[in-house]
N, C-alpha and C. Protein backbone atom coordinates (compact mmCIF):
# COMPACT_ATOMS: atom_id res chain seq x y z
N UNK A 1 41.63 17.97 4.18
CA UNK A 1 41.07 18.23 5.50
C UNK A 1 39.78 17.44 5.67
N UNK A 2 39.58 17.18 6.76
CA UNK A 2 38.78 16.31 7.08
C UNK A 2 37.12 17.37 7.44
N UNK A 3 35.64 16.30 7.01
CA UNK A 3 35.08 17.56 6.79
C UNK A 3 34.07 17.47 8.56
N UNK A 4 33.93 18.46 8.27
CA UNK A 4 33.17 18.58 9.82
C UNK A 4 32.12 18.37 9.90
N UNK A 5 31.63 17.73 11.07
CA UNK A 5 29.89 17.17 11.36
C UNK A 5 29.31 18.41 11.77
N UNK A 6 28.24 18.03 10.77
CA UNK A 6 27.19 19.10 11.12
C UNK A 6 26.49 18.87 12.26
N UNK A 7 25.93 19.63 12.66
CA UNK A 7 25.10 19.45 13.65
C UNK A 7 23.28 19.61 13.33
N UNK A 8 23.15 19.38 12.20
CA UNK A 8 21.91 18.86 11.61
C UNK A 8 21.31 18.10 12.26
N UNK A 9 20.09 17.91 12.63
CA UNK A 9 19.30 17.10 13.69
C UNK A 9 19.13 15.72 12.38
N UNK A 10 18.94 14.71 13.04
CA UNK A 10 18.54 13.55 11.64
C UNK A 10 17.33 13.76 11.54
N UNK A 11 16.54 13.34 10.64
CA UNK A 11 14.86 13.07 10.50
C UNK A 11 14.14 12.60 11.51
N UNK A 12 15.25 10.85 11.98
CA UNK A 12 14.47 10.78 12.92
C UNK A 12 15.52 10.08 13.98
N UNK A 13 15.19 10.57 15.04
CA UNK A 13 15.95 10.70 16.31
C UNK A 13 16.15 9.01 16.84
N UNK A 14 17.10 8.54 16.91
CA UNK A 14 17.10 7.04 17.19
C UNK A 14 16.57 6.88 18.83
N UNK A 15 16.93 7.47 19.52
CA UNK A 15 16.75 7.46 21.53
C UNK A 15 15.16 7.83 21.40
N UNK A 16 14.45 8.68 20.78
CA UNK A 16 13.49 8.85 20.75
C UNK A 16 12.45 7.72 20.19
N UNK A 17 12.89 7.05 19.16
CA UNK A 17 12.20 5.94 18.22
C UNK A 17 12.27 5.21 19.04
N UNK A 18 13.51 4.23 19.94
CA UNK A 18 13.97 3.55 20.46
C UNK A 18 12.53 2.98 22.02
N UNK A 19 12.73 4.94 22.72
CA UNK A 19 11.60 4.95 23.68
C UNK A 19 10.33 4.29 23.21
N UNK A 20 10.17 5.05 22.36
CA UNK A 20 8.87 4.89 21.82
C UNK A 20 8.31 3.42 21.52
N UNK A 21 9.47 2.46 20.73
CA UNK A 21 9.07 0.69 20.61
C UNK A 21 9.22 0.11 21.57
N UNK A 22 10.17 0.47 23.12
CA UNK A 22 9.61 -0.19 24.17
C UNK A 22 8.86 0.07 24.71
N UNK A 23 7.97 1.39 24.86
CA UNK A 23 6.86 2.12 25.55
C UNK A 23 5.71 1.11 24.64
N UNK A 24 5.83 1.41 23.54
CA UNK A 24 4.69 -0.37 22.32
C UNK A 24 4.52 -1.47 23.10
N UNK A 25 6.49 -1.90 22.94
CA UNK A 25 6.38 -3.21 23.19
C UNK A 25 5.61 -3.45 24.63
N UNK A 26 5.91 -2.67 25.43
CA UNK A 26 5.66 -3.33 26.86
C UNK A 26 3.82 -3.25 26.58
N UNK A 27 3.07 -3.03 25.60
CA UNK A 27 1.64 -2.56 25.66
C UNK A 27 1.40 -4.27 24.66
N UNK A 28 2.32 -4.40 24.35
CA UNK A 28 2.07 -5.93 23.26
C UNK A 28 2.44 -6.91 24.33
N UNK A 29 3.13 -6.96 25.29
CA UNK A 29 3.76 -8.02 26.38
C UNK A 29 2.34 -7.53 27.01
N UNK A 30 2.07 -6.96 27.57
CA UNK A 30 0.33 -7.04 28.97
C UNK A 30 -0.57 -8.32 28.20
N UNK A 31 -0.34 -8.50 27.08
CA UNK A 31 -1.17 -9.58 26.53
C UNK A 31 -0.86 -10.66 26.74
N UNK A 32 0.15 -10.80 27.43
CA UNK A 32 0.42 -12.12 27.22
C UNK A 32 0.10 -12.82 28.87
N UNK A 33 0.07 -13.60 29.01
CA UNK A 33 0.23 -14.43 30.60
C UNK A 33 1.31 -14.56 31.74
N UNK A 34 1.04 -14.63 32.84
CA UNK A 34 2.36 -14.61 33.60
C UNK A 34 3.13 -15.66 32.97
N UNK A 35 2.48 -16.90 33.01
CA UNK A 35 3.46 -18.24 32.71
C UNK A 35 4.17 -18.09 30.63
N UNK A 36 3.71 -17.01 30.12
CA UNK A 36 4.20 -17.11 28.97
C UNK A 36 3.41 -17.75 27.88
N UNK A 37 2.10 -18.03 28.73
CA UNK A 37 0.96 -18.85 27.46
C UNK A 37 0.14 -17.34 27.15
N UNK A 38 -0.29 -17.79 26.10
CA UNK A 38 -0.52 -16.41 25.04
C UNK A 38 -2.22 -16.33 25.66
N UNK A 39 -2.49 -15.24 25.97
CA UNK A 39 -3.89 -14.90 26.71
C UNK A 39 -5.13 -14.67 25.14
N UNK A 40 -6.08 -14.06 25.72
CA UNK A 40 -7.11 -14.24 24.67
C UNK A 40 -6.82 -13.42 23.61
N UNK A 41 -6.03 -12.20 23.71
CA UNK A 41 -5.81 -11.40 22.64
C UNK A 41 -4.29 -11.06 22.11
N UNK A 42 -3.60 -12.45 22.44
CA UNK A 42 -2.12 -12.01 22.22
C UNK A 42 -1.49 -12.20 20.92
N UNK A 43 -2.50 -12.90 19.97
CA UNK A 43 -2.62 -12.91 18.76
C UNK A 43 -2.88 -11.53 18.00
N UNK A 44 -3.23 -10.79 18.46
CA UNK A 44 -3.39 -9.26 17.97
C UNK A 44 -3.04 -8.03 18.70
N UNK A 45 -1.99 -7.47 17.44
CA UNK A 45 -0.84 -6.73 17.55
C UNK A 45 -1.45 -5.29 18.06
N UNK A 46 -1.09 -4.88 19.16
CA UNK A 46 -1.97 -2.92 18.70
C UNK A 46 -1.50 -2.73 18.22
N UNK A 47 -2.68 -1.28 17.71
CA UNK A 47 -1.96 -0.12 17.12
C UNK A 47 -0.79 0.26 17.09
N UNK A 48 0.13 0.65 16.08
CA UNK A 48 1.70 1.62 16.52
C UNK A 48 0.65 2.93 16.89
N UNK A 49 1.86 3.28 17.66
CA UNK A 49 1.72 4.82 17.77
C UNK A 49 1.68 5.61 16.83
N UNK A 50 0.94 7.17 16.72
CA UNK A 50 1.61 7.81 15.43
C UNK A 50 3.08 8.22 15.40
N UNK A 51 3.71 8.40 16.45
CA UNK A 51 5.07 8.69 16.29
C UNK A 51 5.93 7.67 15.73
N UNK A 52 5.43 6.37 16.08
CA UNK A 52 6.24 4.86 15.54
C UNK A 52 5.69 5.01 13.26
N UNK A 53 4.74 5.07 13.84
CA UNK A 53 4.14 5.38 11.89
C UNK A 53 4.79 6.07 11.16
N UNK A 54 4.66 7.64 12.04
CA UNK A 54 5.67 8.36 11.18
C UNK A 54 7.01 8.54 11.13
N UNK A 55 7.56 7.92 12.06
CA UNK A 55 9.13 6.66 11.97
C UNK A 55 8.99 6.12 10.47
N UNK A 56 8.24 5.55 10.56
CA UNK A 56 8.41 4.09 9.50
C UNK A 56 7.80 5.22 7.99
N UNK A 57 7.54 6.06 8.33
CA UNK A 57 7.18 6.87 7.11
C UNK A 57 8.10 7.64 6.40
N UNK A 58 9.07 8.30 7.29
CA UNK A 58 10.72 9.34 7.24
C UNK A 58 11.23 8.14 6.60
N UNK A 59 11.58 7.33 7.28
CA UNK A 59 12.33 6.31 6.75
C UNK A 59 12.40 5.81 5.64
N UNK A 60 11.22 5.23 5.31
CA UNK A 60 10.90 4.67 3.89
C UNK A 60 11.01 6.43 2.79
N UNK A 61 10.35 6.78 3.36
CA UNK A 61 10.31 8.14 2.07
C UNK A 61 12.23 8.72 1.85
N UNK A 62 12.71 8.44 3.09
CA UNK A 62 14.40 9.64 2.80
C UNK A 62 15.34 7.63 2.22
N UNK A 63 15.14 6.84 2.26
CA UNK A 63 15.46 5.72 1.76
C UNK A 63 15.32 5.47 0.46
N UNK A 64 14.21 6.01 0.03
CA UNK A 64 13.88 6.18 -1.63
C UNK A 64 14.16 7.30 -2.24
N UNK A 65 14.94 8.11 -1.82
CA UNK A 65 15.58 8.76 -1.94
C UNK A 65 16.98 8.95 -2.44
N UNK A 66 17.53 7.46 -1.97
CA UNK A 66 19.02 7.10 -2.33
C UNK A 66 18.91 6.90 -3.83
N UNK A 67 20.38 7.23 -4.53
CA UNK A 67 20.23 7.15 -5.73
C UNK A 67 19.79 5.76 -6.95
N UNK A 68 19.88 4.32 -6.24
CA UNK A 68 19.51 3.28 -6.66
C UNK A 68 17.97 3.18 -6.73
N UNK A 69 17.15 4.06 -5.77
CA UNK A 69 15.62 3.75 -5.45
C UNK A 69 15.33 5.27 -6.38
N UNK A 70 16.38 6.23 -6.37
CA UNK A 70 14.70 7.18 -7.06
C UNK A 70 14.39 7.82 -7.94
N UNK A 71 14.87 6.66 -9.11
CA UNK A 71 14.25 7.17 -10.74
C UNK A 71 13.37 5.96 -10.63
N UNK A 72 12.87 5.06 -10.56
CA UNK A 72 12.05 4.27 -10.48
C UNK A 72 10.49 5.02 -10.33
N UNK A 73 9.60 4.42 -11.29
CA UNK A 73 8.46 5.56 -11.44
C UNK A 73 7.30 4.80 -10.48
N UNK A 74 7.63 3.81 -10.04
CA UNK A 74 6.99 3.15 -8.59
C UNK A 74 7.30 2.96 -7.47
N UNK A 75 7.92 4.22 -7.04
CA UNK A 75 8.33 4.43 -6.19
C UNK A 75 7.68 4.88 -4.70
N UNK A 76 6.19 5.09 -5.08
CA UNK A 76 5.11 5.13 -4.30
C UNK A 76 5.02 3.77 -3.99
N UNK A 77 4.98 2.99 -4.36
CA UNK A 77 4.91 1.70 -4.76
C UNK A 77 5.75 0.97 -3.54
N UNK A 78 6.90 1.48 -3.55
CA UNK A 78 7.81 0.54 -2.76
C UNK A 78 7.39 1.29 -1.53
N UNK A 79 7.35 2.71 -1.26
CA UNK A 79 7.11 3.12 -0.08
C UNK A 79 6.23 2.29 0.68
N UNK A 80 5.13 2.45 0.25
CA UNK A 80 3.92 1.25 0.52
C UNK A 80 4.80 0.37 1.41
N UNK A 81 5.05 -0.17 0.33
CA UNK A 81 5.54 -2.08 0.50
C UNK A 81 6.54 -2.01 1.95
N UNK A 82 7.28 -0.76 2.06
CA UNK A 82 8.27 -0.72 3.30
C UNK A 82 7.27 -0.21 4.85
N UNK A 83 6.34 0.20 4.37
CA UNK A 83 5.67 0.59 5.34
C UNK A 83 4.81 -0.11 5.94
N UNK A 84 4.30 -1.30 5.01
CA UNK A 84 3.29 -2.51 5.18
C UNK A 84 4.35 -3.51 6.00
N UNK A 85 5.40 -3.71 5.21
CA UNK A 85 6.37 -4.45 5.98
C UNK A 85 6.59 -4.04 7.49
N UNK A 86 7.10 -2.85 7.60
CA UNK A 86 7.38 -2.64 9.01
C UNK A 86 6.14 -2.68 9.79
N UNK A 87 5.07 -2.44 9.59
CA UNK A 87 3.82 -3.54 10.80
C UNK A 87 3.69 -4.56 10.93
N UNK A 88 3.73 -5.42 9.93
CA UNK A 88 3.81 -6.30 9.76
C UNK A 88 4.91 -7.35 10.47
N UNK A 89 5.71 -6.98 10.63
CA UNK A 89 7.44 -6.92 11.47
C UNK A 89 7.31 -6.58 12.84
N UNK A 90 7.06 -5.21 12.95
CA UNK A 90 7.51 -4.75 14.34
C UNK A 90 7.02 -5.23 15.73
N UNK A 91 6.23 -6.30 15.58
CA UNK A 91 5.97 -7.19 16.96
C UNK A 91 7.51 -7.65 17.10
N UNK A 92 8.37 -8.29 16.03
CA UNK A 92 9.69 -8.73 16.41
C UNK A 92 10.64 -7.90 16.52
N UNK A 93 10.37 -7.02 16.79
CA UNK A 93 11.70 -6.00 17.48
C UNK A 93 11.98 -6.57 18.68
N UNK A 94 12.76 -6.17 18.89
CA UNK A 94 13.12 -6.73 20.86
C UNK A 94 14.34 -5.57 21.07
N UNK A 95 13.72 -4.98 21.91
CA UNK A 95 14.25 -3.87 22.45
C UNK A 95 15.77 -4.42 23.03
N UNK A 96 15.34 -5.56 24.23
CA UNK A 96 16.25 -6.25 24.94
C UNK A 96 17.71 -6.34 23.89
N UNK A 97 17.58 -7.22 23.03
CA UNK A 97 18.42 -7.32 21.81
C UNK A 97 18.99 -6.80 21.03
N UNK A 98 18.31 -5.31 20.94
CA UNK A 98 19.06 -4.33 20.15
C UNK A 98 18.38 -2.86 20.37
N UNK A 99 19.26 -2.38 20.66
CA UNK A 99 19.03 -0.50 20.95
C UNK A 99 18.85 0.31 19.72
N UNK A 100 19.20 -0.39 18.12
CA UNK A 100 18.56 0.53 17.50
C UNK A 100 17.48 0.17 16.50
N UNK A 101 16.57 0.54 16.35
CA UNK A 101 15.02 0.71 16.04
C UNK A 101 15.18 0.76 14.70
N UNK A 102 16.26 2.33 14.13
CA UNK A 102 16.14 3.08 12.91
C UNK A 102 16.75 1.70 12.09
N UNK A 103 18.16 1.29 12.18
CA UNK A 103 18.69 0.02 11.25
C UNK A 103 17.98 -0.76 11.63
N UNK A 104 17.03 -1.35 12.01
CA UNK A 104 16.22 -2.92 12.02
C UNK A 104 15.03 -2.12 10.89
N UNK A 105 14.56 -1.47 11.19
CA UNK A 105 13.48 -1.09 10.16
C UNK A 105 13.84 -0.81 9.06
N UNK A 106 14.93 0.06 8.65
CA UNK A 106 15.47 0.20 7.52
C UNK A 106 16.11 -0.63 6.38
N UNK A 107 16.24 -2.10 7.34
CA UNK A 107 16.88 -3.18 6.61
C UNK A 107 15.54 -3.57 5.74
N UNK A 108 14.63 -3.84 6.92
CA UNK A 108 13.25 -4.27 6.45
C UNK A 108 12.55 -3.43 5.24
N UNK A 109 12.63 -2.32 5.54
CA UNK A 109 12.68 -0.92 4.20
C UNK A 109 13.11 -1.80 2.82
N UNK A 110 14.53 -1.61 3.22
CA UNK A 110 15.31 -1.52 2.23
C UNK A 110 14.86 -3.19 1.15
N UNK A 111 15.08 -4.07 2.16
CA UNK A 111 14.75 -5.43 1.39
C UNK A 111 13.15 -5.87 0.93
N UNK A 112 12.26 -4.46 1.22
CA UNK A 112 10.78 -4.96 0.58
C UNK A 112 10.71 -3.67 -0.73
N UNK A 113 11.65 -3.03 -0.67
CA UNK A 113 12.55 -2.11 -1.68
C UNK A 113 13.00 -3.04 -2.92
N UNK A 114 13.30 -3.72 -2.70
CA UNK A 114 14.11 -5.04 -3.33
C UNK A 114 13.37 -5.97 -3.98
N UNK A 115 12.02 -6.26 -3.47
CA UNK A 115 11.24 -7.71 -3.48
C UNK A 115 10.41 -6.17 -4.36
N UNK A 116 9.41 -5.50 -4.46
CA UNK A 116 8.74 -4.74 -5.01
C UNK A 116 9.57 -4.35 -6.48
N UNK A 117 10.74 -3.58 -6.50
CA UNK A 117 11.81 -3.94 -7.93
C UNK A 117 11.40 -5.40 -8.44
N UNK A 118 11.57 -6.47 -8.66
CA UNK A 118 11.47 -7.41 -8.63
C UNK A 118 10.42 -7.68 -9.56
N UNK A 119 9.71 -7.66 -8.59
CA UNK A 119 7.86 -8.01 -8.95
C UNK A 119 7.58 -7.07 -10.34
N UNK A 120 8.31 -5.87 -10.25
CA UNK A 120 8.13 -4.82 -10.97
C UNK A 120 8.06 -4.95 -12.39
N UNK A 121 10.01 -6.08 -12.05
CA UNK A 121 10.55 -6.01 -13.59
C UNK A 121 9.65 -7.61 -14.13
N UNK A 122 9.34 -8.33 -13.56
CA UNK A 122 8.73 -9.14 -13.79
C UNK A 122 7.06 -8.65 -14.35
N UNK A 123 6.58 -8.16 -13.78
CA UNK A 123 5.08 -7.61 -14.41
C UNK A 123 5.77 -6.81 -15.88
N UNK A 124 6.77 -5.92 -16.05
CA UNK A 124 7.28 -5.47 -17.16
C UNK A 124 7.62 -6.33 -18.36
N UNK A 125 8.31 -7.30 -17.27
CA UNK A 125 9.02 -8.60 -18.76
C UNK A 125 7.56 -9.37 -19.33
N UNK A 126 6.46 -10.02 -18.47
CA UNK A 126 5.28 -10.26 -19.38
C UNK A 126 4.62 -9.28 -19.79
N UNK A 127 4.19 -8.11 -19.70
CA UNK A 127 3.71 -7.16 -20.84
C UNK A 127 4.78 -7.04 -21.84
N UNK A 128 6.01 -6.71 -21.74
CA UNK A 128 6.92 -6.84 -22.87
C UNK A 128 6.66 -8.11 -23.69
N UNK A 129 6.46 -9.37 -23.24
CA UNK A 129 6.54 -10.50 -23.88
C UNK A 129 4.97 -9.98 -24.73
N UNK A 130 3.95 -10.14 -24.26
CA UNK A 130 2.53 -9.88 -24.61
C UNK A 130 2.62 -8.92 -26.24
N UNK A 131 3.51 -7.86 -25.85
CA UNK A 131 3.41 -7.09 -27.01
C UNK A 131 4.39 -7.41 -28.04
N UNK A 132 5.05 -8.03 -27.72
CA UNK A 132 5.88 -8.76 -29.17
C UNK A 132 5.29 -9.91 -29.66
N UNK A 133 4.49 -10.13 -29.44
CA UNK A 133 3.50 -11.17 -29.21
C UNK A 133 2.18 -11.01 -30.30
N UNK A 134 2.16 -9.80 -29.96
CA UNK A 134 1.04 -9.34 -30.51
C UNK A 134 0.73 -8.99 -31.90
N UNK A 135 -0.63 -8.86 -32.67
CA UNK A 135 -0.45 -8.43 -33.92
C UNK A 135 -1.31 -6.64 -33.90
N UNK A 136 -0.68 -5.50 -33.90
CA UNK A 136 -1.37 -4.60 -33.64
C UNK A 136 -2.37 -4.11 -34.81
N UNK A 137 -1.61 -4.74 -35.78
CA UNK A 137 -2.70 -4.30 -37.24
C UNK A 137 -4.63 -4.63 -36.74
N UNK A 138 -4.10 -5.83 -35.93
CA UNK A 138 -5.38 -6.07 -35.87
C UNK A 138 -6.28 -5.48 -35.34
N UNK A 139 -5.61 -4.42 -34.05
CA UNK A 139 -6.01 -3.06 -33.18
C UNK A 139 -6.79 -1.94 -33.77
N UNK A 140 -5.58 -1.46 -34.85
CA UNK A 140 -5.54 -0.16 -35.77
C UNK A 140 -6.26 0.09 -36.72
N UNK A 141 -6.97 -1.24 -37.41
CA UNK A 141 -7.40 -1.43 -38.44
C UNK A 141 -8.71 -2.47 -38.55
N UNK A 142 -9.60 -2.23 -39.38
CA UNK A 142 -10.70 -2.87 -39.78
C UNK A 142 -10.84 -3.79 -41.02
N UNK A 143 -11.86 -4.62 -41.01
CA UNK A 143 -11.67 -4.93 -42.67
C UNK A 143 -12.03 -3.99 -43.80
N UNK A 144 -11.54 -4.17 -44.95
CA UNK A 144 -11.65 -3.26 -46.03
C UNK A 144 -11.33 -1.96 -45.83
N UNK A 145 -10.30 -1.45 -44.80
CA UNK A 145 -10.03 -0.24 -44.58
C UNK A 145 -7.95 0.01 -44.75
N UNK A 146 -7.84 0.20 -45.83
CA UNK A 146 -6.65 0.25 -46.80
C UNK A 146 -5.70 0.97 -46.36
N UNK A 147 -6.29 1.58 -45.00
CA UNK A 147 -5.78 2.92 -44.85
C UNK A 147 -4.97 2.69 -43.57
N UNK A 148 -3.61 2.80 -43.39
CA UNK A 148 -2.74 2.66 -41.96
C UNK A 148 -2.77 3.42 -41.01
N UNK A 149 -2.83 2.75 -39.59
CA UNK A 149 -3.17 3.80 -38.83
C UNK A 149 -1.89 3.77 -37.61
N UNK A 150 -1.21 4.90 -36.94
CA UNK A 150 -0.29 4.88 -36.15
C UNK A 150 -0.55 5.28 -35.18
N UNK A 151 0.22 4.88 -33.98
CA UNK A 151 0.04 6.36 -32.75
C UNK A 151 1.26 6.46 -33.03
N UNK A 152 1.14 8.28 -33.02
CA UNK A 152 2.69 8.79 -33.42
C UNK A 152 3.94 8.76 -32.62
N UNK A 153 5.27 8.11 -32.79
CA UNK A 153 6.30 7.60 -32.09
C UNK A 153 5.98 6.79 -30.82
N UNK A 154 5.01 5.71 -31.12
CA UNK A 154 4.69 4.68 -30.58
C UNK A 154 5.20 3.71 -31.68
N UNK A 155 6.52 2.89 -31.42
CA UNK A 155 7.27 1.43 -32.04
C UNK A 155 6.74 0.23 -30.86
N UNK A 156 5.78 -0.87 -30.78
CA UNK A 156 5.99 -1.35 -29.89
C UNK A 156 7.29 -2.67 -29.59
N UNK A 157 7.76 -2.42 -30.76
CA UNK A 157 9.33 -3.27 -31.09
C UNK A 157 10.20 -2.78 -29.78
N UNK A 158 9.98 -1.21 -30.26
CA UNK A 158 11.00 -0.67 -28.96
C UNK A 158 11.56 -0.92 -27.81
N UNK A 159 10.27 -1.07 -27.55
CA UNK A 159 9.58 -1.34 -25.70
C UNK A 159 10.59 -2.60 -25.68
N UNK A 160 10.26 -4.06 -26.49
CA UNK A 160 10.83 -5.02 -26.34
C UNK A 160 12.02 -5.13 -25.78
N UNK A 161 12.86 -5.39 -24.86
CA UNK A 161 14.27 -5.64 -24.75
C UNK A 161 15.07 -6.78 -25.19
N UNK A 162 16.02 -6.73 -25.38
CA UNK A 162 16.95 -7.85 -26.28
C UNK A 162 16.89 -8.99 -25.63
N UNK A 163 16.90 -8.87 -24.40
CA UNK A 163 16.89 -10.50 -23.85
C UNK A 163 15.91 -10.11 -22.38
N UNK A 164 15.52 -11.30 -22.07
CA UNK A 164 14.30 -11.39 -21.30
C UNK A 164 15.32 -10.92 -19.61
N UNK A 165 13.87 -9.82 -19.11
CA UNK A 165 14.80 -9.54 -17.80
C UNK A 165 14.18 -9.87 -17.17
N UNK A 166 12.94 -10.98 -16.72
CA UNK A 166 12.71 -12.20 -15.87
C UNK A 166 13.20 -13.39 -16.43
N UNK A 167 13.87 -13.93 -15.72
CA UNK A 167 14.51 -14.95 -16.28
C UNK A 167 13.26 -16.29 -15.46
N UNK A 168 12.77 -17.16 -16.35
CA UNK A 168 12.08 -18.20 -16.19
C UNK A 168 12.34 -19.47 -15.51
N UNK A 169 11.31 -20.08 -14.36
CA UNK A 169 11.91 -21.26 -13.50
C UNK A 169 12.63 -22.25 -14.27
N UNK A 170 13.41 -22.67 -13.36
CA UNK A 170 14.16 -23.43 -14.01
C UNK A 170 13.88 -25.24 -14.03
N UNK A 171 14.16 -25.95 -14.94
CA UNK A 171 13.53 -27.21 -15.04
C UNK A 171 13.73 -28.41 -13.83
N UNK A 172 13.05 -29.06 -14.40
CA UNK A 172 13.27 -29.76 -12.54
C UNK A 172 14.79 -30.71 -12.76
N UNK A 173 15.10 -31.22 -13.85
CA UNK A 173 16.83 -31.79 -13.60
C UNK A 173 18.13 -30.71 -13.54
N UNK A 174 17.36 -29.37 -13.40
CA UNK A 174 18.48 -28.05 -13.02
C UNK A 174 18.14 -27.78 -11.45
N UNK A 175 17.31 -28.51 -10.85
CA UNK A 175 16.93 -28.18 -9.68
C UNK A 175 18.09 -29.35 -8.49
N UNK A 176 18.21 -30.21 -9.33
CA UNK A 176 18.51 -31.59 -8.25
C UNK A 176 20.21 -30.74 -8.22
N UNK A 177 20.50 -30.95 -6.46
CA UNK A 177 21.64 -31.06 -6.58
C UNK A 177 21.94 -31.59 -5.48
N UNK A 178 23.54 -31.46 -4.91
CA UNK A 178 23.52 -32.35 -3.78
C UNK A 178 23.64 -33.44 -3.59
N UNK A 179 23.08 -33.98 -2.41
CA UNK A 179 22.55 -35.31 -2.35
C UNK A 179 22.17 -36.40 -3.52
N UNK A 180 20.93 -35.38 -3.93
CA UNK A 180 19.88 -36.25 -5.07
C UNK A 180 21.09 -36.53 -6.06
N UNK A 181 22.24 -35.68 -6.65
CA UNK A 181 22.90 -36.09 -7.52
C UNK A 181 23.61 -37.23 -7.28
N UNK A 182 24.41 -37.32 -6.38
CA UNK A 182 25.16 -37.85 -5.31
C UNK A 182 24.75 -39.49 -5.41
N UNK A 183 23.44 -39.33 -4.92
CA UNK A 183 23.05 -40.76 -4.53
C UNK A 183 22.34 -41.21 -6.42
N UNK A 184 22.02 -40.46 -7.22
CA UNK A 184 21.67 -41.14 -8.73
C UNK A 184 23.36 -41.12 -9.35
N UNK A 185 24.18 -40.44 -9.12
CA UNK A 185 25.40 -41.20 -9.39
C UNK A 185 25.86 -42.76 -8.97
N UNK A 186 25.83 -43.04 -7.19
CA UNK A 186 25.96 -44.40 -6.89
C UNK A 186 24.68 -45.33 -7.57
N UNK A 187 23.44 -44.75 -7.70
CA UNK A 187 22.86 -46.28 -8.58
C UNK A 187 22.90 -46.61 -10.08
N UNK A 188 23.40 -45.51 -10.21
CA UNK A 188 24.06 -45.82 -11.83
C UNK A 188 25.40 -46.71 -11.79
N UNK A 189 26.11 -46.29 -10.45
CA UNK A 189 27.58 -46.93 -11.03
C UNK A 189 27.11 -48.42 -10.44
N UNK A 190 25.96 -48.52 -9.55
CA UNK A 190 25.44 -49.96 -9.46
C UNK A 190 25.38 -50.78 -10.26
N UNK A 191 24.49 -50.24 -11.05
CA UNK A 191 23.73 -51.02 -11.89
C UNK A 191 24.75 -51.50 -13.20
N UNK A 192 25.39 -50.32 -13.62
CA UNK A 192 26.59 -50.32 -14.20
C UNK A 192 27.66 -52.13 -14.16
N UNK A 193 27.79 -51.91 -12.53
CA UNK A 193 28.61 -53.21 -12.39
C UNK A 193 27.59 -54.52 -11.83
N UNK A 194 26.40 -54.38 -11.98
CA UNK A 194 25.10 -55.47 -11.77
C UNK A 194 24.92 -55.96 -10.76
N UNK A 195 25.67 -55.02 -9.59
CA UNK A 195 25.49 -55.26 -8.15
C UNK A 195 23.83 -54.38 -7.95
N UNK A 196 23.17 -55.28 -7.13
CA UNK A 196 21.73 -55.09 -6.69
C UNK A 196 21.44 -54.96 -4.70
């Protein structure tokens, strides 16, 4: 059997959000000029509303929520980053273009969700590198002091992972492709037959 819709209100109401970024937008358009040339302050965005904020706040918080975003212990972290994003963004909404508010922001959510992971495992993979790296005796211990010192079920071997999970830029003859290959193939087969 098929299961039945609740009638649960969502977090956040799309017709309502929707009002609300053209009631913005039209306060970000007064800046601008009849003819479309940008007036003295059309370089700076207002304020959102608080109702647009705490849009972009439901959102990001019930998004990190999904099961891929919320064992992650920086997860404050990404909220941030989705919330910085969507100001950062929301001058390019266009109402005209699209009626819903909640999926344009949420994409934006979701993909600074993505870029913050990222950054994450990368700040992780050089401290990982750093501490395999390292000599801790030299931490724990003094000269002439015979005596070993631990923090208890601290291995920093552990921590290490088997293979590196930032993977490092890649060299510049893994970069050429295309064209550049393309055309250093024909002056090789030039030169090859001593045509100049």
């Amino acid at each position: 059997m098929a299961k039945a819709k609740s009638n649960k209100p969502h977090y956040v109401n799309n017709k309502e959000f929707l009002a609300a970024m053209i009631e913005w937008n039209s306060t970000f358009d007064l800046d601008k000029d009849i003819d479309g040339v940008s007036g003295p302050n059309a370089d700076e965005v207002p304020p959102v509303t608080n109702y647009i904020a705490e849009c972009f706040l439901k959102i990001a918080t019930h998004l990190s929520y999904r099961p891929n975003f919320i064992n992650y212990t920086y997860r404050d972290e990404m909220i941030s980053d989705g919330i910085e994003n969507c100001l950062q963004y929301v001058k390019n909404f266009n109402p005209e273009k699209s009626s819903n508010p909640f999926a344009y922001f949420t994409q934006i959510i979701y993909y600074a969700f993505l870029r913050r992971i990222q950054k994450e495992k990368k700040q992780t993979h050089v401290r990982n590198e750093m501490i395999s790296k390292q000599n801790y005796t030299a931490f724990t211990t003094m000269e002439g002091d015979d005596t070993g010192y631990s923090v208890r079920g601290f291995d920093p071997m552990v921590m290490v992972p088997d293979e590196a999970v930032y993977k490092t830029k890649s060299t510049e003859n893994e970069k050429k492709k295309g064209l550049e290959n393309f055309m250093e193939d024909d002056i090789d087969k030039v030169a090859e037959r001593g045509l100049d």
